[in-house]
PDB file of N, CA and C in Angstrom:
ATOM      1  N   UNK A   1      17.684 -13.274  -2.157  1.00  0.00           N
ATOM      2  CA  UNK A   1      17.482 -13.402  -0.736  1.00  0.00           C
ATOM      3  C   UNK A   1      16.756 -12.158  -0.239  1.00  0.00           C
ATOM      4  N   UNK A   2      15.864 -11.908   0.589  1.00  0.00           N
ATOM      5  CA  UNK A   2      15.034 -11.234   1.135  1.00  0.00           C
ATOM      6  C   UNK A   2      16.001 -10.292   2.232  1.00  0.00           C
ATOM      7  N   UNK A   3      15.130  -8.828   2.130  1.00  0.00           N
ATOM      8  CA  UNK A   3      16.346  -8.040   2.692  1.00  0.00           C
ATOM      9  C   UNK A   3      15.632  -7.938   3.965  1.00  0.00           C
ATOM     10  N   UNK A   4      16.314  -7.419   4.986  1.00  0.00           N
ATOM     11  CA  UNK A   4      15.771  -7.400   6.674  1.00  0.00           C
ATOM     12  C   UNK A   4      15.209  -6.232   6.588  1.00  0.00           C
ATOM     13  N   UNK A   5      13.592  -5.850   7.227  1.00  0.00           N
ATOM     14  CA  UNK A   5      13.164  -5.151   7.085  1.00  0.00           C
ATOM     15  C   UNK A   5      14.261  -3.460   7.462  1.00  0.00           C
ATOM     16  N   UNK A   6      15.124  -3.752   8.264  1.00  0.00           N
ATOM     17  CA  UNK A   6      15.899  -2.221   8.764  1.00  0.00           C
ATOM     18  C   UNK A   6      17.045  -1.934   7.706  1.00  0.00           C
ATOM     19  N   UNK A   7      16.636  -2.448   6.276  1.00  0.00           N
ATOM     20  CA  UNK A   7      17.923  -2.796   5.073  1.00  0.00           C
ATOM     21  C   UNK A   7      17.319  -1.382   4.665  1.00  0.00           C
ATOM     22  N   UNK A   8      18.123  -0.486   4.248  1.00  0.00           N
ATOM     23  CA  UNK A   8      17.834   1.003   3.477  1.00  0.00           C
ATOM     24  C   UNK A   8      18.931   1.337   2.568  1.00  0.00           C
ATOM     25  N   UNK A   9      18.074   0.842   1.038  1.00  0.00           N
ATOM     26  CA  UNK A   9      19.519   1.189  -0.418  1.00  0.00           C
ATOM     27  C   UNK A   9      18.965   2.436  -0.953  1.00  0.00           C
ATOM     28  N   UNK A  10      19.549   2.870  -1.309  1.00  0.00           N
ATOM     29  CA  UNK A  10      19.424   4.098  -1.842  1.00  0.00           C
ATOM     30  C   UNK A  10      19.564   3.427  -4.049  1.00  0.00           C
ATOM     31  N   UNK A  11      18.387   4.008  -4.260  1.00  0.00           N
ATOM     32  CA  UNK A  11      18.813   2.978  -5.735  1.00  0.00           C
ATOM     33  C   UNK A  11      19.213   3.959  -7.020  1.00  0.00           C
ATOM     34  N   UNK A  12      19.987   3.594  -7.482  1.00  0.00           N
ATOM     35  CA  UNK A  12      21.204   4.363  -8.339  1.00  0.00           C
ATOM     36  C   UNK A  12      19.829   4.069  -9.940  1.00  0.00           C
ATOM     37  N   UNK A  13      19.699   5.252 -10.204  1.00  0.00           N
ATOM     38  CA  UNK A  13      18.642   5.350 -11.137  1.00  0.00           C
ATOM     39  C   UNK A  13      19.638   4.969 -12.938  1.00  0.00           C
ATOM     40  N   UNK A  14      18.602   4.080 -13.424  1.00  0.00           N
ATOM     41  CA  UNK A  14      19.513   3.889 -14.411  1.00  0.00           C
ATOM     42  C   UNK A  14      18.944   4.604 -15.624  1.00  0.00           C
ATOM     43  N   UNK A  15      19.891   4.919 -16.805  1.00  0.00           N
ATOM     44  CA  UNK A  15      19.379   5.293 -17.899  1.00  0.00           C
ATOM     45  C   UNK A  15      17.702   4.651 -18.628  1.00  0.00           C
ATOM     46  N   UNK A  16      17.689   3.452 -18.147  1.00  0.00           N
ATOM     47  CA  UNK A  16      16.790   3.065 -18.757  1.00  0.00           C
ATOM     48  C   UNK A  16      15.293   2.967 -18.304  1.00  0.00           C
ATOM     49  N   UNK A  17      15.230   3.535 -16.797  1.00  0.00           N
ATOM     50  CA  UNK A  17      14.498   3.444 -16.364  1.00  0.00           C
ATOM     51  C   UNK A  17      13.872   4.630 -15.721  1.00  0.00           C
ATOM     52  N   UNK A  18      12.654   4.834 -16.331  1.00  0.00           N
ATOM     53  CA  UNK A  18      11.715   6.137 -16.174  1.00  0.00           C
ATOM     54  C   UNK A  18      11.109   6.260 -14.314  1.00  0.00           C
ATOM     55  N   UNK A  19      11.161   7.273 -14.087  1.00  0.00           N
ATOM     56  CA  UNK A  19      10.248   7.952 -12.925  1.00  0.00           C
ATOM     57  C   UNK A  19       9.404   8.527 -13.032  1.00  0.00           C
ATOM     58  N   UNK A  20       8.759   9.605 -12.356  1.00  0.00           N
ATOM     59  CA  UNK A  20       8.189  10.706 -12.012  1.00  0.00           C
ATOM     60  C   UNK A  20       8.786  11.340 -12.424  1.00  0.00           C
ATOM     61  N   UNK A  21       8.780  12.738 -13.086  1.00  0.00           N
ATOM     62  CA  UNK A  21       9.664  13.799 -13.471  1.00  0.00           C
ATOM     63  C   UNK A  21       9.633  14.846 -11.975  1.00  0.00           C
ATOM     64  N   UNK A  22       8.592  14.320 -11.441  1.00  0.00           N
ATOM     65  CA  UNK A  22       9.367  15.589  -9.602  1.00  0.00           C
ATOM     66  C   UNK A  22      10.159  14.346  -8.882  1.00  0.00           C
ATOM     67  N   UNK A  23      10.431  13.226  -9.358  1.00  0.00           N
ATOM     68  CA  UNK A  23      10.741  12.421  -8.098  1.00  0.00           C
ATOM     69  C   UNK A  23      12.045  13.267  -7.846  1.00  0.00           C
ATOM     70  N   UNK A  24      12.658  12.603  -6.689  1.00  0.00           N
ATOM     71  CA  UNK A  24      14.115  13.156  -6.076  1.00  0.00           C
ATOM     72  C   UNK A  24      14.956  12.047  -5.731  1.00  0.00           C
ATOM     73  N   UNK A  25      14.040  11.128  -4.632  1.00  0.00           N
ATOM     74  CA  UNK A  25      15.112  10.358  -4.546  1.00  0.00           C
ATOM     75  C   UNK A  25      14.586   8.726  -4.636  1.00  0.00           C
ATOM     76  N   UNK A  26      14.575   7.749  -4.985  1.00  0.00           N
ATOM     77  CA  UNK A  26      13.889   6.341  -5.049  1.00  0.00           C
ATOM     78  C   UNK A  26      14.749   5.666  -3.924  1.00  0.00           C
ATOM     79  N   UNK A  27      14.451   5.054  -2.639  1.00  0.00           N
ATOM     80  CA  UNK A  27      14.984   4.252  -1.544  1.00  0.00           C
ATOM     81  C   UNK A  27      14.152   3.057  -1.147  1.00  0.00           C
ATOM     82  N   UNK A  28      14.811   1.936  -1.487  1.00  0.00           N
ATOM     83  CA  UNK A  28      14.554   1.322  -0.843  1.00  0.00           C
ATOM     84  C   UNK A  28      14.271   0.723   0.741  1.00  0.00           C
ATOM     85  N   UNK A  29      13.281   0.108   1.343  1.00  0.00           N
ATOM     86  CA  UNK A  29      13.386  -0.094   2.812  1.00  0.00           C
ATOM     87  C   UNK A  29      13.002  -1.907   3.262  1.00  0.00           C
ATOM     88  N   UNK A  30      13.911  -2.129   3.236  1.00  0.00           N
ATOM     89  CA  UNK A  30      13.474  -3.721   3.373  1.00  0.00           C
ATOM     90  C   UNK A  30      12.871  -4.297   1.951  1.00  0.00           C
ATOM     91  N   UNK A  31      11.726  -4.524   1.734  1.00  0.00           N
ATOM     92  CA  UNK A  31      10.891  -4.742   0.628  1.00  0.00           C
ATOM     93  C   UNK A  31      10.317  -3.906  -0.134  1.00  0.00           C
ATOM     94  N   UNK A  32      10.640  -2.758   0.842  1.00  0.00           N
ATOM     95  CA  UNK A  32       8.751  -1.689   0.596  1.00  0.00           C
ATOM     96  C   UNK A  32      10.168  -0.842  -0.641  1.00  0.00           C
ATOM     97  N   UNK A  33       9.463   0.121  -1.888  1.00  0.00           N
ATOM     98  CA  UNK A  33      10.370   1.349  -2.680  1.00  0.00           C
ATOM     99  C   UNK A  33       9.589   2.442  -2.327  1.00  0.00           C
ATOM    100  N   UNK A  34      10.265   3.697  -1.842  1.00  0.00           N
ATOM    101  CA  UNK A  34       9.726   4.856  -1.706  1.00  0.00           C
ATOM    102  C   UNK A  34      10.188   5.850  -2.486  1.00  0.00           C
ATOM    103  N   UNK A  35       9.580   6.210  -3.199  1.00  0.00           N
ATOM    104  CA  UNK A  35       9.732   7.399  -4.195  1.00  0.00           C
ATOM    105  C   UNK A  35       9.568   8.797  -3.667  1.00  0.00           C
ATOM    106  N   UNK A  36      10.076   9.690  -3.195  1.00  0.00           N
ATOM    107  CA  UNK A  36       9.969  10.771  -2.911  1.00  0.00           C
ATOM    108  C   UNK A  36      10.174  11.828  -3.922  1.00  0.00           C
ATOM    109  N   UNK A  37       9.304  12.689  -3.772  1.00  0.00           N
ATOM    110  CA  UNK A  37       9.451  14.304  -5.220  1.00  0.00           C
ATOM    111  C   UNK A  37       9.835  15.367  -4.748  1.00  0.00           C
ATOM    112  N   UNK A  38       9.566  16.143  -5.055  1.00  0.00           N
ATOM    113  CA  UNK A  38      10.288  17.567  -5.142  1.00  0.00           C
ATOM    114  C   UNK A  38       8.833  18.405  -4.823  1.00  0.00           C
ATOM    115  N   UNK A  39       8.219  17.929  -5.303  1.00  0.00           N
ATOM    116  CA  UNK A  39       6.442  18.313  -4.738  1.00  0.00           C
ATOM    117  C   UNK A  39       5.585  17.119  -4.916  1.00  0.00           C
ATOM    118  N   UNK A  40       4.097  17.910  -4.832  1.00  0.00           N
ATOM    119  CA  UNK A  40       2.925  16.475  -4.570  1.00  0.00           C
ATOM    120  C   UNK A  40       3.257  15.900  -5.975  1.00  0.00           C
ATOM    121  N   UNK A  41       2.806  14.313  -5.607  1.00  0.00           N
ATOM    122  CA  UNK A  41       2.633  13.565  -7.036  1.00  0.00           C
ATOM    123  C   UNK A  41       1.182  13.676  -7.532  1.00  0.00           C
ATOM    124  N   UNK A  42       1.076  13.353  -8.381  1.00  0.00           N
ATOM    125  CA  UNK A  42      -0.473  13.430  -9.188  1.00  0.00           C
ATOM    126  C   UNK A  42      -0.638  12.028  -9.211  1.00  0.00           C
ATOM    127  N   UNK A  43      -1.837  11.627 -10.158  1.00  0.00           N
ATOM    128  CA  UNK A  43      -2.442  10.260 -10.480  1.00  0.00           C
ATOM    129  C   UNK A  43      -1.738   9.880 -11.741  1.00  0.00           C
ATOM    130  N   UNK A  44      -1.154  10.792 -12.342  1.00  0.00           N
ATOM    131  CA  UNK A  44      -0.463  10.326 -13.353  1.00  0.00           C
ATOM    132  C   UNK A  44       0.920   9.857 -13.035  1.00  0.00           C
ATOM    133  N   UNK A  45       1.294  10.515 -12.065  1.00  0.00           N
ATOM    134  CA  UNK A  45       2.505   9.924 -11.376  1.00  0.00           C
ATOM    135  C   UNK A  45       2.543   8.304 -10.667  1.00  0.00           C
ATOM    136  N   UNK A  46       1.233   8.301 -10.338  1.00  0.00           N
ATOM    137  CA  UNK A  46       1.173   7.221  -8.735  1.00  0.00           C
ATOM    138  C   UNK A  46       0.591   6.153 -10.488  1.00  0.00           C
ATOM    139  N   UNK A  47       0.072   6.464 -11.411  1.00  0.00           N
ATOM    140  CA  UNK A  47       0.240   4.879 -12.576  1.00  0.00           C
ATOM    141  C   UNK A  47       1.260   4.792 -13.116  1.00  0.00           C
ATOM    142  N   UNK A  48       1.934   5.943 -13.487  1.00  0.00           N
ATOM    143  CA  UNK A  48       3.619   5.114 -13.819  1.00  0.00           C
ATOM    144  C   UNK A  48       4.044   4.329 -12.877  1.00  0.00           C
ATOM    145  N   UNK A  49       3.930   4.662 -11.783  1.00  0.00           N
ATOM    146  CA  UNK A  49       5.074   4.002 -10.537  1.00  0.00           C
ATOM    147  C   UNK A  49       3.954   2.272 -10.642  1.00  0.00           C
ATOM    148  N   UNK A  50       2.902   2.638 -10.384  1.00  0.00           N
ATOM    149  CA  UNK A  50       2.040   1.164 -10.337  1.00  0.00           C
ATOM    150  C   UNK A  50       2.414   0.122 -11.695  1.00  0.00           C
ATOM    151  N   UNK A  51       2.489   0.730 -12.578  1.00  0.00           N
ATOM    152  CA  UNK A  51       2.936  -0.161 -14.317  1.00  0.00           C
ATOM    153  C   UNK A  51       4.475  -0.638 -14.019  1.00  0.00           C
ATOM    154  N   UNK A  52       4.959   0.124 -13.000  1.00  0.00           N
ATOM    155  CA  UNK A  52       6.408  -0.736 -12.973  1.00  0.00           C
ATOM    156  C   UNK A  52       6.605  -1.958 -11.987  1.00  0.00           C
ATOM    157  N   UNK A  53       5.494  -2.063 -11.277  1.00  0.00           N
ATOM    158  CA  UNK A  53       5.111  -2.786 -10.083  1.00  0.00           C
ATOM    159  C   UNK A  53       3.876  -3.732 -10.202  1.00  0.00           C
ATOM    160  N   UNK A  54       3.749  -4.296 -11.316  1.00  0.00           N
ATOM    161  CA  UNK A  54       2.518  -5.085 -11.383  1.00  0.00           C
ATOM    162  C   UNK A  54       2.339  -5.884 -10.322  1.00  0.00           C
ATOM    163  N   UNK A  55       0.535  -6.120  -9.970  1.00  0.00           N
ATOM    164  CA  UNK A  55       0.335  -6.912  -8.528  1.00  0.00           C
ATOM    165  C   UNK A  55       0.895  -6.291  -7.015  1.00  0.00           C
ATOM    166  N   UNK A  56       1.994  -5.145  -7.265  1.00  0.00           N
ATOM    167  CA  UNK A  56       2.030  -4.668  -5.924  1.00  0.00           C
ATOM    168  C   UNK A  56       0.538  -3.587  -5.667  1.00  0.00           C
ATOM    169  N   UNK A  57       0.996  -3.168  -3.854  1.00  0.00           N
ATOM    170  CA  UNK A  57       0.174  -2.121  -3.380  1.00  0.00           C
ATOM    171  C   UNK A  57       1.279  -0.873  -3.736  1.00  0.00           C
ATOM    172  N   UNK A  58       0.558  -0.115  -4.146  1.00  0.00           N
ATOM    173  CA  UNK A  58       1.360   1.036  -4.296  1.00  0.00           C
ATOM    174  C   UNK A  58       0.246   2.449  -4.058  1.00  0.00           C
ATOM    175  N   UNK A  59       0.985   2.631  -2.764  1.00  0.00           N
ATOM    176  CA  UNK A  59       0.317   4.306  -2.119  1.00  0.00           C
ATOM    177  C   UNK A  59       0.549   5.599  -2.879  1.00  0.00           C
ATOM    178  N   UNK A  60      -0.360   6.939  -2.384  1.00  0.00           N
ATOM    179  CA  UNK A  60       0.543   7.653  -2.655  1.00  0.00           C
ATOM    180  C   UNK A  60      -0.174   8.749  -1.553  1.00  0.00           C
ATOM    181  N   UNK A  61       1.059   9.757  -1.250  1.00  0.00           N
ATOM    182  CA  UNK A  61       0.796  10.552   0.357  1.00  0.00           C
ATOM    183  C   UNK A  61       1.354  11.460   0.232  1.00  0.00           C
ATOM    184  N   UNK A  62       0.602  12.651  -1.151  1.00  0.00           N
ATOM    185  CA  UNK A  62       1.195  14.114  -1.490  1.00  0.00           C
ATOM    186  C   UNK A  62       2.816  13.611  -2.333  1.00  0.00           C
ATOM    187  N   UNK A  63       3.976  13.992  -1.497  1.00  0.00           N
ATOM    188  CA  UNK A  63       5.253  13.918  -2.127  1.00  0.00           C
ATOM    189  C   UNK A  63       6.001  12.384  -2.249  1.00  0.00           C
ATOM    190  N   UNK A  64       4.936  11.852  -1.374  1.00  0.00           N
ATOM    191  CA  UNK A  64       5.632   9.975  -1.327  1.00  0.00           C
ATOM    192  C   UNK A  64       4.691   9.037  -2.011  1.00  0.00           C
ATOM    193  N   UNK A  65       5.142   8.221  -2.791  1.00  0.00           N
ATOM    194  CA  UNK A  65       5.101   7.106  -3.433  1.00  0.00           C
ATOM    195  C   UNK A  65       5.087   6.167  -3.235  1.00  0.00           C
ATOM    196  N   UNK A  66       4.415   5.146  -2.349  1.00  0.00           N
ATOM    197  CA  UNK A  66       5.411   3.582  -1.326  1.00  0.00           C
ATOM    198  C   UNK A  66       4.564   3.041  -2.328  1.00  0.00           C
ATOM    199  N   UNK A  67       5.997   1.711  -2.482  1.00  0.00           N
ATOM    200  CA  UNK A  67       5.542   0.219  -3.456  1.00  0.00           C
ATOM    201  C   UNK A  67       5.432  -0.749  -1.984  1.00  0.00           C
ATOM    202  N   UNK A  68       4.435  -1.652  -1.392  1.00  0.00           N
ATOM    203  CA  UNK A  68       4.346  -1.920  -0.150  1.00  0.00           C
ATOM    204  C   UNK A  68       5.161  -3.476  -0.370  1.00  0.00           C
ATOM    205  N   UNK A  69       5.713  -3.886   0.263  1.00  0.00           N
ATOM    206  CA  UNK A  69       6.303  -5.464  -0.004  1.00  0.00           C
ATOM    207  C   UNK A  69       5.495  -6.308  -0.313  1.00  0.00           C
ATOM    208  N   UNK A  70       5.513  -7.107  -1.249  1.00  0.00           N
ATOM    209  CA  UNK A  70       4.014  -7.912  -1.162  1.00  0.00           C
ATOM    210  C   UNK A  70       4.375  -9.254  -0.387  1.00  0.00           C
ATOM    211  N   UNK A  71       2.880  -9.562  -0.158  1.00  0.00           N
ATOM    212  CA  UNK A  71       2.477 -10.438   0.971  1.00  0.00           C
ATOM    213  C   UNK A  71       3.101 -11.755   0.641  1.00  0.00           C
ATOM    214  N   UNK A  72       4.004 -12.443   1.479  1.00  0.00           N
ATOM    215  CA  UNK A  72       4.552 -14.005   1.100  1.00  0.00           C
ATOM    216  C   UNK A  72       3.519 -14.677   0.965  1.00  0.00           C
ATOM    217  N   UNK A  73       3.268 -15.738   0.242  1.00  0.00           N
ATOM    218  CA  UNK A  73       2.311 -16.736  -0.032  1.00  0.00           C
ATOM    219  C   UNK A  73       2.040 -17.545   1.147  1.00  0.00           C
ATOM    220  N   UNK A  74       2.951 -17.729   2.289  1.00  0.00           N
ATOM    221  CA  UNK A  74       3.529 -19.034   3.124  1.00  0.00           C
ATOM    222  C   UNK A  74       2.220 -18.207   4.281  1.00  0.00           C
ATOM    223  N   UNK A  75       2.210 -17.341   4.039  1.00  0.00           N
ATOM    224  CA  UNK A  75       1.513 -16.448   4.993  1.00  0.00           C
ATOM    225  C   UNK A  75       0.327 -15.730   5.367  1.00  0.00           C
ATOM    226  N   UNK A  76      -0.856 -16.495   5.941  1.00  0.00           N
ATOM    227  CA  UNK A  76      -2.256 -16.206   5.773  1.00  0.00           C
ATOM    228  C   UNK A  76      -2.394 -15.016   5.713  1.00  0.00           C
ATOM    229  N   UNK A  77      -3.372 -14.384   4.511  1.00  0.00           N
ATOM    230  CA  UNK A  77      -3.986 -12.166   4.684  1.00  0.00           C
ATOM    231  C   UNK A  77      -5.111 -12.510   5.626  1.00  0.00           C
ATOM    232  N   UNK A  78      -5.572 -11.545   6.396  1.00  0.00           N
ATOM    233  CA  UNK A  78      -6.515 -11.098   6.991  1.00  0.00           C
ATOM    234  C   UNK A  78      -6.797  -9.961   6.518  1.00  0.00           C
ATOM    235  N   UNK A  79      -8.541  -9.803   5.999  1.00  0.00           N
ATOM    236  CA  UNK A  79      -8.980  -9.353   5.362  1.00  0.00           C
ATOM    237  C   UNK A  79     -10.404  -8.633   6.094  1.00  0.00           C
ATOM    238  N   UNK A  80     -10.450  -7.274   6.581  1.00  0.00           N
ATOM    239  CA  UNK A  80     -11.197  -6.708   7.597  1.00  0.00           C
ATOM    240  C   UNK A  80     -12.721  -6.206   6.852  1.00  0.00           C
ATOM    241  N   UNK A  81     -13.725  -6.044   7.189  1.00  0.00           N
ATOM    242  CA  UNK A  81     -14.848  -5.627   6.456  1.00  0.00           C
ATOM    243  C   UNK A  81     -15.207  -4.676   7.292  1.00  0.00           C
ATOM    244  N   UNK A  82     -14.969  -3.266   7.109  1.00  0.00           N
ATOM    245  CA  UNK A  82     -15.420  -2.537   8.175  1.00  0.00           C
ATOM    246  C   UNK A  82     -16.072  -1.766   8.091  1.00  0.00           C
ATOM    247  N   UNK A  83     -17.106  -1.930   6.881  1.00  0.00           N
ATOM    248  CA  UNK A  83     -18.478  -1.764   6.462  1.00  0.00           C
ATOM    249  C   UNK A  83     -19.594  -2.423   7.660  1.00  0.00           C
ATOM    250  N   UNK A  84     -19.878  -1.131   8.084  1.00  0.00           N
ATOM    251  CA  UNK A  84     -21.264  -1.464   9.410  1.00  0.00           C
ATOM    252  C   UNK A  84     -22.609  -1.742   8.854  1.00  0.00           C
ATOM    253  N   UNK A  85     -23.202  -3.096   9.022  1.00  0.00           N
ATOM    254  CA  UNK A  85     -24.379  -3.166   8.749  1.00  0.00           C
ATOM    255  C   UNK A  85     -25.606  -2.620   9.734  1.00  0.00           C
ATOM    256  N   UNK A  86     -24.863  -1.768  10.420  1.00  0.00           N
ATOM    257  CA  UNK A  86     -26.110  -1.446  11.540  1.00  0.00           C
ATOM    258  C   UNK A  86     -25.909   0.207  11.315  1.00  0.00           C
ATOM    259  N   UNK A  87     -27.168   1.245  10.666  1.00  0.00           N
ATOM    260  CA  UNK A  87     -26.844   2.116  10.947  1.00  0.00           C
ATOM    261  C   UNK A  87     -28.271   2.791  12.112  1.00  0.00           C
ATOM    262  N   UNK A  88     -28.211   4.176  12.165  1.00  0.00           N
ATOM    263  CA  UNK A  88     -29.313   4.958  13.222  1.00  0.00           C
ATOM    264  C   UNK A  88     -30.878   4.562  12.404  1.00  0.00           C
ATOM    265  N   UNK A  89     -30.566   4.747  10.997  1.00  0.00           N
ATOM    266  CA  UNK A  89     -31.832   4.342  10.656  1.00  0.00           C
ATOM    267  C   UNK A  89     -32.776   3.102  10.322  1.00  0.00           C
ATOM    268  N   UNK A  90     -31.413   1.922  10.886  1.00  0.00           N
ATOM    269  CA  UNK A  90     -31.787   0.812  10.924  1.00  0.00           C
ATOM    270  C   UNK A  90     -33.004   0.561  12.271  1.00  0.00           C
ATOM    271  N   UNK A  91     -34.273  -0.025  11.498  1.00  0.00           N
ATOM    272  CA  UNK A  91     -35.492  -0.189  13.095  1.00  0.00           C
ATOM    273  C   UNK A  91     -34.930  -0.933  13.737  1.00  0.00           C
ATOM    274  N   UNK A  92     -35.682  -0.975  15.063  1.00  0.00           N
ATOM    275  CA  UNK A  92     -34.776  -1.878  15.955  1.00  0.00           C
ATOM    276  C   UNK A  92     -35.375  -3.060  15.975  1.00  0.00           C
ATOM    277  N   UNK A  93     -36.759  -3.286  15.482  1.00  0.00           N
ATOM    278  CA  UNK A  93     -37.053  -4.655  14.677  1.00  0.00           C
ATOM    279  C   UNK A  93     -36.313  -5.325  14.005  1.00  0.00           C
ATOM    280  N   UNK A  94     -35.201  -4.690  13.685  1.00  0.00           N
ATOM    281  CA  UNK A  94     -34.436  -5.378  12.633  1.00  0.00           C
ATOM    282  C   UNK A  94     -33.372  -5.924  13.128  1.00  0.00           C
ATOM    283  N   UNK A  95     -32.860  -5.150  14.117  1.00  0.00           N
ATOM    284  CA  UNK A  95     -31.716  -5.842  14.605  1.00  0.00           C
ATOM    285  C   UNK A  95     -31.866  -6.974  15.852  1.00  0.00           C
ATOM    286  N   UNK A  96     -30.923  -7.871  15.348  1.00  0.00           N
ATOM    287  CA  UNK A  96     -31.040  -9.085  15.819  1.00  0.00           C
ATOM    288  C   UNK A  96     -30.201  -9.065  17.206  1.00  0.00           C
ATOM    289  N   UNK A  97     -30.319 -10.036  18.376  1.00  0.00           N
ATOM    290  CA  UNK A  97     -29.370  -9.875  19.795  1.00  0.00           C
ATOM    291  C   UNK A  97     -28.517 -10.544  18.995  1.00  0.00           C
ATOM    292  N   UNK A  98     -27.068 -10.154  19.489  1.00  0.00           N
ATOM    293  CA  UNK A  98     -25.597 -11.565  19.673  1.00  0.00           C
ATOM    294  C   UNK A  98     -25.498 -12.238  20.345  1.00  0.00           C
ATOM    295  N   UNK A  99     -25.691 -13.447  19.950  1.00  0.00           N
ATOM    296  CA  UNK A  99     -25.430 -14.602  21.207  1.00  0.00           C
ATOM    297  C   UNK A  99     -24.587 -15.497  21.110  1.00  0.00           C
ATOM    298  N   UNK A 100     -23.728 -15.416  22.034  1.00  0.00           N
ATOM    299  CA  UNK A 100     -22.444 -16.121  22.200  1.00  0.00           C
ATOM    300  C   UNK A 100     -22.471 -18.062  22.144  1.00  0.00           C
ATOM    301  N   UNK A 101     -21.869 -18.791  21.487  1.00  0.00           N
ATOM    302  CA  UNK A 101     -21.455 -20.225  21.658  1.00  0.00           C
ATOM    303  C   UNK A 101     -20.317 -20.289  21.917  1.00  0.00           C
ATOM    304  N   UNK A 102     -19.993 -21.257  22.837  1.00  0.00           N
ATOM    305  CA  UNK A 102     -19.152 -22.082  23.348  1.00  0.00           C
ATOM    306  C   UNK A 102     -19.065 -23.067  22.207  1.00  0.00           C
ATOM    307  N   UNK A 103     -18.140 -22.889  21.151  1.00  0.00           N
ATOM    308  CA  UNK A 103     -17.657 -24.366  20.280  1.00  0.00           C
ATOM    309  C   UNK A 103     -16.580 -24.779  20.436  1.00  0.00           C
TER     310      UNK A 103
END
């Protein structure tokens, strides 16, 4: 069953299962796992944590680690492109007006 996003476990690290050697503390928050260290993580840190998380998003932000909840299926992504095709050195021959329809 799916936990409510304001759910916060604290997860009891088991013998068998490897971290970060700076992590400190692993907490859960709803869906999302946050790994916190003792100092910054590296890239070698932020692919262990990703190999335990196949298909998730997994950040990393100096001493934090977030595994992000992944996206329910039931539930359309929106997907932003915020790559500008218009820059200063574009002529202005080139650029086209916007014109609005009513559909």
């Amino acid at each position: 069953m799916p936990e409510s996003t304001g759910t916060v476990r604290i997860h009891e690290t088991l013998p068998a299962v490897v971290w970060p050697v700076r992590m400190e503390a692993v907490s859960h928050i709803g869906g999302a796992c946050v790994v916190q260290g003792s100092g910054d993580f590296d890239l070698a840190d932020l692919n262990m944590v990703r190999r335990r998380f196949p298909g998730r998003h997994v950040t990393l932000d100096g001493d934090v680690i977030t595994v992000w909840p992944p996206v329910p299926r039931d539930e359309p992504t929106i997907r932003l492109d915020l790559r500008s095709t218009r820059t200063d050195e574009t002529p202005s021959a080139a650029r086209r007006p916007v014109t609005r329809t009513n559909a």
